[in-house]
PDB file of N, CA and C in Angstrom:
ATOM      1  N   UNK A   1     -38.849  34.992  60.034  1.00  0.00           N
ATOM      2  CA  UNK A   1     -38.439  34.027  59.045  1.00  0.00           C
ATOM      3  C   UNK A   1     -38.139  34.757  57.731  1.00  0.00           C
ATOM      4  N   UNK A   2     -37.346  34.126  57.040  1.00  0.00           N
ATOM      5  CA  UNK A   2     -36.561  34.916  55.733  1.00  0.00           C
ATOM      6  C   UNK A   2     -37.152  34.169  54.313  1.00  0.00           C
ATOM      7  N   UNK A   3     -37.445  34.888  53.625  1.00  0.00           N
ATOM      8  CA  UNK A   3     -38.004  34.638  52.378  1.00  0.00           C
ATOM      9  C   UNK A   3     -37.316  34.551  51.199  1.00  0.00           C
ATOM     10  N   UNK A   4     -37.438  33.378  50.341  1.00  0.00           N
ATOM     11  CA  UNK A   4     -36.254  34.103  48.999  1.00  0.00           C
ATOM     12  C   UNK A   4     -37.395  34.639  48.087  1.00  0.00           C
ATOM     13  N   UNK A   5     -37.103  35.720  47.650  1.00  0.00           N
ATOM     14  CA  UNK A   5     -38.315  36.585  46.513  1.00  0.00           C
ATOM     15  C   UNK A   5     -37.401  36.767  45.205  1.00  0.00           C
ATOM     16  N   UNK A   6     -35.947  36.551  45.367  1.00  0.00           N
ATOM     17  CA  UNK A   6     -35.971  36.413  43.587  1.00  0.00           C
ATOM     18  C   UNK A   6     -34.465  35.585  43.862  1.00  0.00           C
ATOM     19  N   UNK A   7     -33.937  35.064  42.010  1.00  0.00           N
ATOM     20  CA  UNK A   7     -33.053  34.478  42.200  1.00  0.00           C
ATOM     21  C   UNK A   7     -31.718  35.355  41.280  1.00  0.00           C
ATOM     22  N   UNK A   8     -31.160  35.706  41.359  1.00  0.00           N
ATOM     23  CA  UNK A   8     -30.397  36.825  41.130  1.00  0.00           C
ATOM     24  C   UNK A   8     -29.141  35.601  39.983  1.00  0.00           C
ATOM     25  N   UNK A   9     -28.815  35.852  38.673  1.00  0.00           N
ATOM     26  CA  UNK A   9     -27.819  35.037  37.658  1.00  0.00           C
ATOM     27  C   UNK A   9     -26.342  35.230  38.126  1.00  0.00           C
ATOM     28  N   UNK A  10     -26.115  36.282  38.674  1.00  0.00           N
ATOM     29  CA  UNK A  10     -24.734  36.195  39.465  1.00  0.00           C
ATOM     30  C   UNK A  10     -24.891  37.491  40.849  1.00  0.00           C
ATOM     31  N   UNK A  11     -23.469  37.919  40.806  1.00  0.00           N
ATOM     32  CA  UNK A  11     -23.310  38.773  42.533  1.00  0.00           C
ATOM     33  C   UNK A  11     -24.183  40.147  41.784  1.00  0.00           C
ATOM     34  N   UNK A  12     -23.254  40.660  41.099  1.00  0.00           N
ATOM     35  CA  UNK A  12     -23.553  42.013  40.675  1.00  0.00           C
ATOM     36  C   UNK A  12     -25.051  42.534  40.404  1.00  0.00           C
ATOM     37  N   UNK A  13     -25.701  41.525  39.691  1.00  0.00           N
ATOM     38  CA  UNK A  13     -26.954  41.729  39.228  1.00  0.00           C
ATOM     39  C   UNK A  13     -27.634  41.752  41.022  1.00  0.00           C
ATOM     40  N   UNK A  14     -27.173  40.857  42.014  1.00  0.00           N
ATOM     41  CA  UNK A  14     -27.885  40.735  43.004  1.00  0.00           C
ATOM     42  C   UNK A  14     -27.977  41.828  44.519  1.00  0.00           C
ATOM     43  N   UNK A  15     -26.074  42.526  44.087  1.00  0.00           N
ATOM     44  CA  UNK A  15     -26.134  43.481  44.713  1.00  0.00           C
ATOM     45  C   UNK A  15     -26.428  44.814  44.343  1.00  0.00           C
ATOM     46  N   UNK A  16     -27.120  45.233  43.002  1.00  0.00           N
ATOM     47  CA  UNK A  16     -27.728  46.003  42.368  1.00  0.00           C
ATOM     48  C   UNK A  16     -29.584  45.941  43.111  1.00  0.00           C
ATOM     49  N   UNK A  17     -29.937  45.175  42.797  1.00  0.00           N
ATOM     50  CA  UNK A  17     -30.856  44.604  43.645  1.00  0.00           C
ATOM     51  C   UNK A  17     -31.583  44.715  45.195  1.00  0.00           C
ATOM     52  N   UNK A  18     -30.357  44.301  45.513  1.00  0.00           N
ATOM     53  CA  UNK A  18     -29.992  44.463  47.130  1.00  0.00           C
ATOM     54  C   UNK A  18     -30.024  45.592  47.474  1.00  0.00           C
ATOM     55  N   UNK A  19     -29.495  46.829  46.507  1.00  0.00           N
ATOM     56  CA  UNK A  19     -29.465  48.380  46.721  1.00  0.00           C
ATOM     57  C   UNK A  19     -30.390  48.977  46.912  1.00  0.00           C
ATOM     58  N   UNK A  20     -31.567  48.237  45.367  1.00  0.00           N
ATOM     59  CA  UNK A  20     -32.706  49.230  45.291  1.00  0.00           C
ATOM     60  C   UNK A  20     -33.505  48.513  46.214  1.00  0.00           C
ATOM     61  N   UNK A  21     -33.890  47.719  46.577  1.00  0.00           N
ATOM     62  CA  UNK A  21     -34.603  47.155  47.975  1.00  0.00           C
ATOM     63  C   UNK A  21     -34.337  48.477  48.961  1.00  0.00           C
ATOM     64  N   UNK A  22     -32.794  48.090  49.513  1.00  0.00           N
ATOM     65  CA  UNK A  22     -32.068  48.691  50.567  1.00  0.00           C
ATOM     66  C   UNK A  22     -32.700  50.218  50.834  1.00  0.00           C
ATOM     67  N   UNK A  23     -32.690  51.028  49.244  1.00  0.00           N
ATOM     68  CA  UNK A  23     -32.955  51.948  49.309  1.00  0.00           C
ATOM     69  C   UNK A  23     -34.481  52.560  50.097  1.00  0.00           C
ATOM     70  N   UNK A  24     -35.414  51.347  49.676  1.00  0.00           N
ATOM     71  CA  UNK A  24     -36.792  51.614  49.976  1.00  0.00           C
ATOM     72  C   UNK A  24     -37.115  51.049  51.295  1.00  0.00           C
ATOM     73  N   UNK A  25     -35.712  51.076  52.037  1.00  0.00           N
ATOM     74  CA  UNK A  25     -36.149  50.687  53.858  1.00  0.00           C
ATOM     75  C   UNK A  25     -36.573  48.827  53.656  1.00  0.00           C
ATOM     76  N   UNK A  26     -36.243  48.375  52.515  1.00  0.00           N
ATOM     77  CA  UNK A  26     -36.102  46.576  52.826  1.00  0.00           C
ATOM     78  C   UNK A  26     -34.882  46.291  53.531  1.00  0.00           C
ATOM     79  N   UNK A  27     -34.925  45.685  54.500  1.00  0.00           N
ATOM     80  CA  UNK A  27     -33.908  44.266  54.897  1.00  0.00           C
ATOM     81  C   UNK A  27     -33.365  43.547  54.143  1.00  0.00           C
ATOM     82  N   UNK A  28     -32.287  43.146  53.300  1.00  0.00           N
ATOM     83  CA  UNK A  28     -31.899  42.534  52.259  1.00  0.00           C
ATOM     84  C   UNK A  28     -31.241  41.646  52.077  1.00  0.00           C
ATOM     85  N   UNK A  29     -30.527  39.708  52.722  1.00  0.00           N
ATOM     86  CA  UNK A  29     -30.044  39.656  52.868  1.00  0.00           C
ATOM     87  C   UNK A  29     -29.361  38.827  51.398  1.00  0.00           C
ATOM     88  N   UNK A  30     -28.214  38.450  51.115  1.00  0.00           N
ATOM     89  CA  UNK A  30     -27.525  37.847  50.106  1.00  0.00           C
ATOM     90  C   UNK A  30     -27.299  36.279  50.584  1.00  0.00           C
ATOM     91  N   UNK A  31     -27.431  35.130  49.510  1.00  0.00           N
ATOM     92  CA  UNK A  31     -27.005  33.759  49.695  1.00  0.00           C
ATOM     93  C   UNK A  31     -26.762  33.086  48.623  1.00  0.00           C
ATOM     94  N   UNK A  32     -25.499  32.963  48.075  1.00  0.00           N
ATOM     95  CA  UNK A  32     -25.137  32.307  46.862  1.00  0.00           C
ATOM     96  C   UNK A  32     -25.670  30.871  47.239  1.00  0.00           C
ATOM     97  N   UNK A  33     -25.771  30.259  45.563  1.00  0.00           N
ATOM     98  CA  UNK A  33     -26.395  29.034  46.000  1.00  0.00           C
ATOM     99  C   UNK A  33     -25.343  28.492  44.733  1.00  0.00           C
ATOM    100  N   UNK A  34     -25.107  27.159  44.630  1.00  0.00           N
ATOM    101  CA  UNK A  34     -24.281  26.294  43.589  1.00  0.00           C
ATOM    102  C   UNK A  34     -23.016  26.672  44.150  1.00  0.00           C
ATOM    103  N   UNK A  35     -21.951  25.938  43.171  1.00  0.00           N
ATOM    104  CA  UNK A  35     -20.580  25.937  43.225  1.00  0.00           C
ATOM    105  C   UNK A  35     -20.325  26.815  42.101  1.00  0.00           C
ATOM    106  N   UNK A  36     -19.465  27.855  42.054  1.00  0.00           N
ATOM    107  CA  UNK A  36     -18.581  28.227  40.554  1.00  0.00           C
ATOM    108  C   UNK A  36     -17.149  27.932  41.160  1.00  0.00           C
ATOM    109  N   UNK A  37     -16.737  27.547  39.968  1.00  0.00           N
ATOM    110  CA  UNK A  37     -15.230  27.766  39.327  1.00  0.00           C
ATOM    111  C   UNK A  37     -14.277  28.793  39.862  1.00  0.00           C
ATOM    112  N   UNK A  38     -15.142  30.550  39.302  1.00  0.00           N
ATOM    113  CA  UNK A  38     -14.308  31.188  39.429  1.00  0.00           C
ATOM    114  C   UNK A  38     -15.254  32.115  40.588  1.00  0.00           C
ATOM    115  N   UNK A  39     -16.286  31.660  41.247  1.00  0.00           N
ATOM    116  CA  UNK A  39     -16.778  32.834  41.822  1.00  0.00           C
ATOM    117  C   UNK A  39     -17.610  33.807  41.559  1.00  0.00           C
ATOM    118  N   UNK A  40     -17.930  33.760  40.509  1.00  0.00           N
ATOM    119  CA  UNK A  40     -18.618  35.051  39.954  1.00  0.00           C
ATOM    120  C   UNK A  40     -20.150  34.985  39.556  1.00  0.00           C
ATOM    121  N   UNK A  41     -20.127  33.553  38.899  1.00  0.00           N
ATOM    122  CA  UNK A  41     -21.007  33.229  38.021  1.00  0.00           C
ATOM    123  C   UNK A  41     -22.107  32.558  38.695  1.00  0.00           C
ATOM    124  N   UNK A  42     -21.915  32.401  40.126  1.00  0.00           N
ATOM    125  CA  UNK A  42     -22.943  31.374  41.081  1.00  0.00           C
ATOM    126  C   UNK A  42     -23.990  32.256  41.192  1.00  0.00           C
ATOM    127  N   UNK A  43     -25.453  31.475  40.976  1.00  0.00           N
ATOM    128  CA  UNK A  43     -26.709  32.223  41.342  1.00  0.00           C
ATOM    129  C   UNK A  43     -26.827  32.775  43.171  1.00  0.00           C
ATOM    130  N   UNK A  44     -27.177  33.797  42.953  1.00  0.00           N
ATOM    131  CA  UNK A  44     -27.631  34.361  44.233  1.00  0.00           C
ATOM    132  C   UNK A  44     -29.017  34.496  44.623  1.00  0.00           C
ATOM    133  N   UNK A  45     -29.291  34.397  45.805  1.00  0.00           N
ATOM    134  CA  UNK A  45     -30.711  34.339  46.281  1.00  0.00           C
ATOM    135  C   UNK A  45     -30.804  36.104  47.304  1.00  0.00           C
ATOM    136  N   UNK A  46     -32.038  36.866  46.382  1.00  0.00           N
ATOM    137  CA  UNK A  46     -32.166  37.381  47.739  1.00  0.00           C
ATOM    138  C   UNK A  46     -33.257  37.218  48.631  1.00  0.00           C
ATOM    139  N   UNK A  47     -32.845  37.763  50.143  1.00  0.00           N
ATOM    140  CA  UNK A  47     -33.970  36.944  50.798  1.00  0.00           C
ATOM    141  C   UNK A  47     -34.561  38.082  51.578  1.00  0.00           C
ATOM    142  N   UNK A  48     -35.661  38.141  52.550  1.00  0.00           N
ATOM    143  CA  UNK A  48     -36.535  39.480  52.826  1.00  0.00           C
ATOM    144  C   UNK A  48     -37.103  38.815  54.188  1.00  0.00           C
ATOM    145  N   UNK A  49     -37.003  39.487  55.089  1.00  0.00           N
ATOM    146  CA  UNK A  49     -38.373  39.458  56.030  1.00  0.00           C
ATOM    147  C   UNK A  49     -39.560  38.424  55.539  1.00  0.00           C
ATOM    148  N   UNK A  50     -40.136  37.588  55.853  1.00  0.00           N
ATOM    149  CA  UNK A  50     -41.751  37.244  55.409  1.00  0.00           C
ATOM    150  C   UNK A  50     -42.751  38.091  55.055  1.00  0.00           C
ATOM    151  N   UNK A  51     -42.568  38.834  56.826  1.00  0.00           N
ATOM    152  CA  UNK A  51     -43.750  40.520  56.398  1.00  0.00           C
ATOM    153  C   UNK A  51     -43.263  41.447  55.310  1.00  0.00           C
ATOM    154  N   UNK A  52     -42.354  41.304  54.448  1.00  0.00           N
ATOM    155  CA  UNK A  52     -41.854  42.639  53.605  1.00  0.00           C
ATOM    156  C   UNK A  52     -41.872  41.798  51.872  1.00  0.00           C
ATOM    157  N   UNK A  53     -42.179  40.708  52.051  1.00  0.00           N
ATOM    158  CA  UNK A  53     -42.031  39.922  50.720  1.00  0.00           C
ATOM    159  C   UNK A  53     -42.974  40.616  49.773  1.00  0.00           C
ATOM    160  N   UNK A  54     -44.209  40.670  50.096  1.00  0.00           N
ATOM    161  CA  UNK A  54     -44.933  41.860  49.049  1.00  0.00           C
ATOM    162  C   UNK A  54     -44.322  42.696  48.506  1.00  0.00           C
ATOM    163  N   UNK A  55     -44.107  43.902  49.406  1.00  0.00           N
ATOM    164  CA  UNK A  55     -43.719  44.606  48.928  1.00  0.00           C
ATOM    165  C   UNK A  55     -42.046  44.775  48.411  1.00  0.00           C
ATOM    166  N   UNK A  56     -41.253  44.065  48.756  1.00  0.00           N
ATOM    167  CA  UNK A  56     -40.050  43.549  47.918  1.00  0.00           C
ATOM    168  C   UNK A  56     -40.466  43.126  46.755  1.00  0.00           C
ATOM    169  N   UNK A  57     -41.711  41.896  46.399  1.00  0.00           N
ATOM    170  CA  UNK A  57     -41.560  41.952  45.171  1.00  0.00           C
ATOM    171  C   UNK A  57     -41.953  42.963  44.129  1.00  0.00           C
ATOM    172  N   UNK A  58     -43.082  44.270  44.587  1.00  0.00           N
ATOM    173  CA  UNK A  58     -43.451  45.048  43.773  1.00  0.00           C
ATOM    174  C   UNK A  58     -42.076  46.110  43.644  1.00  0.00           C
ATOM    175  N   UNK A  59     -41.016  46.527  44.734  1.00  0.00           N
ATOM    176  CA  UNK A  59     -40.151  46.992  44.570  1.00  0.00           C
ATOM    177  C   UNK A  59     -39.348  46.611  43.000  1.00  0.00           C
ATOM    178  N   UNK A  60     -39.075  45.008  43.420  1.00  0.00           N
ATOM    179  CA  UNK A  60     -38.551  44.544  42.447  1.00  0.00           C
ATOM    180  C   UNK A  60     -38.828  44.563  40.729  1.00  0.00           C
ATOM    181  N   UNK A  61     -40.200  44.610  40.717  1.00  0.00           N
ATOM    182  CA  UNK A  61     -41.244  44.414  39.522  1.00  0.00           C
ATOM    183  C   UNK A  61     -40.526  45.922  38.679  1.00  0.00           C
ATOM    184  N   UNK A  62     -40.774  46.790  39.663  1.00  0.00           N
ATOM    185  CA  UNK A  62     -40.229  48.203  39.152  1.00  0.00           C
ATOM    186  C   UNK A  62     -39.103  47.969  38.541  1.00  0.00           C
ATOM    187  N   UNK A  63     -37.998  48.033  39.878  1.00  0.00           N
ATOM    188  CA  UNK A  63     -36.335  47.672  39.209  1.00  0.00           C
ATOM    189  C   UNK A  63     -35.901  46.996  38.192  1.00  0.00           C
ATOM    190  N   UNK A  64     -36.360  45.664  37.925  1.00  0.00           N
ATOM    191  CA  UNK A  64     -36.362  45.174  36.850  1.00  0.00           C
ATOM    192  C   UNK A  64     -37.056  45.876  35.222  1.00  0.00           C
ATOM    193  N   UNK A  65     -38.350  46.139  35.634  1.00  0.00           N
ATOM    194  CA  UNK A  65     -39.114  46.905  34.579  1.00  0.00           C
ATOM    195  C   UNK A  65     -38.312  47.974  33.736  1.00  0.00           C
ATOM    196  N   UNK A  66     -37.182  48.755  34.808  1.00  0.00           N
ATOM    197  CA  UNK A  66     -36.817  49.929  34.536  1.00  0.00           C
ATOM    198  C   UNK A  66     -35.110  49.576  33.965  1.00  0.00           C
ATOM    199  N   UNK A  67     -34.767  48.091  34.559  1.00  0.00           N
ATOM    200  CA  UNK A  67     -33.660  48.000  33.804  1.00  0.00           C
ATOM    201  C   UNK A  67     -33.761  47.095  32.397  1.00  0.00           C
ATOM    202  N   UNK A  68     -34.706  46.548  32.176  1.00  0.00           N
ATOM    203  CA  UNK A  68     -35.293  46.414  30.860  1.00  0.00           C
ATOM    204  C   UNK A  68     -35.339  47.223  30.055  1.00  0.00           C
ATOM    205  N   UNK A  69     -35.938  48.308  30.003  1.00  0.00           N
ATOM    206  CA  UNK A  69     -36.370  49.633  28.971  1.00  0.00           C
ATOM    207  C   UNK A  69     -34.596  50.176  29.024  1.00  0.00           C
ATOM    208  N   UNK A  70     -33.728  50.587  29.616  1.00  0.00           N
ATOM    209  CA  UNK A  70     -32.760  51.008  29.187  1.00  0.00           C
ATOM    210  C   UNK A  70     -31.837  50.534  28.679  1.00  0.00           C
ATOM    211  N   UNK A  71     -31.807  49.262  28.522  1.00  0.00           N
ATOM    212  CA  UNK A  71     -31.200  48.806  27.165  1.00  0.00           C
ATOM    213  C   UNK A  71     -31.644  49.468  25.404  1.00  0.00           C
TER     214      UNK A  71
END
């Protein structure tokens, strides 16, 4: 069964995401949710294994953490 562990503000932010998961041997899959206009702007869901949701979200905790500070 598939888990959603975060909700991603558009694609890019989600396939950035999707990478650094990807990278650390997660399963990753993508699911826009809403309607846009032009496509771009629709929230994305990513979703994980059940057994891997832990540790997807501490993956995540990082990724985020680390794209915070470089602004």
């Amino acid at each position: 069964m598939w888990q959603v562990i975060y909700i991603a503000p558009n694609k890019q932010a989600a396939e950035q995401l999707r990478d650094a998961l990807s990278q650390e041997g997660i399963l990753v899959s993508l699911r826009a949710t809403g309607v846009s206009t032009n496509g771009s702007n629709t929230h994305v869901e990513l979703l994980v294994p059940q057994g891997e949701a832990r540790e997807a979200h501490e993956i995540l905790n990082e990724a985020l953490g680390r794209a915070r500070f470089k602004k």
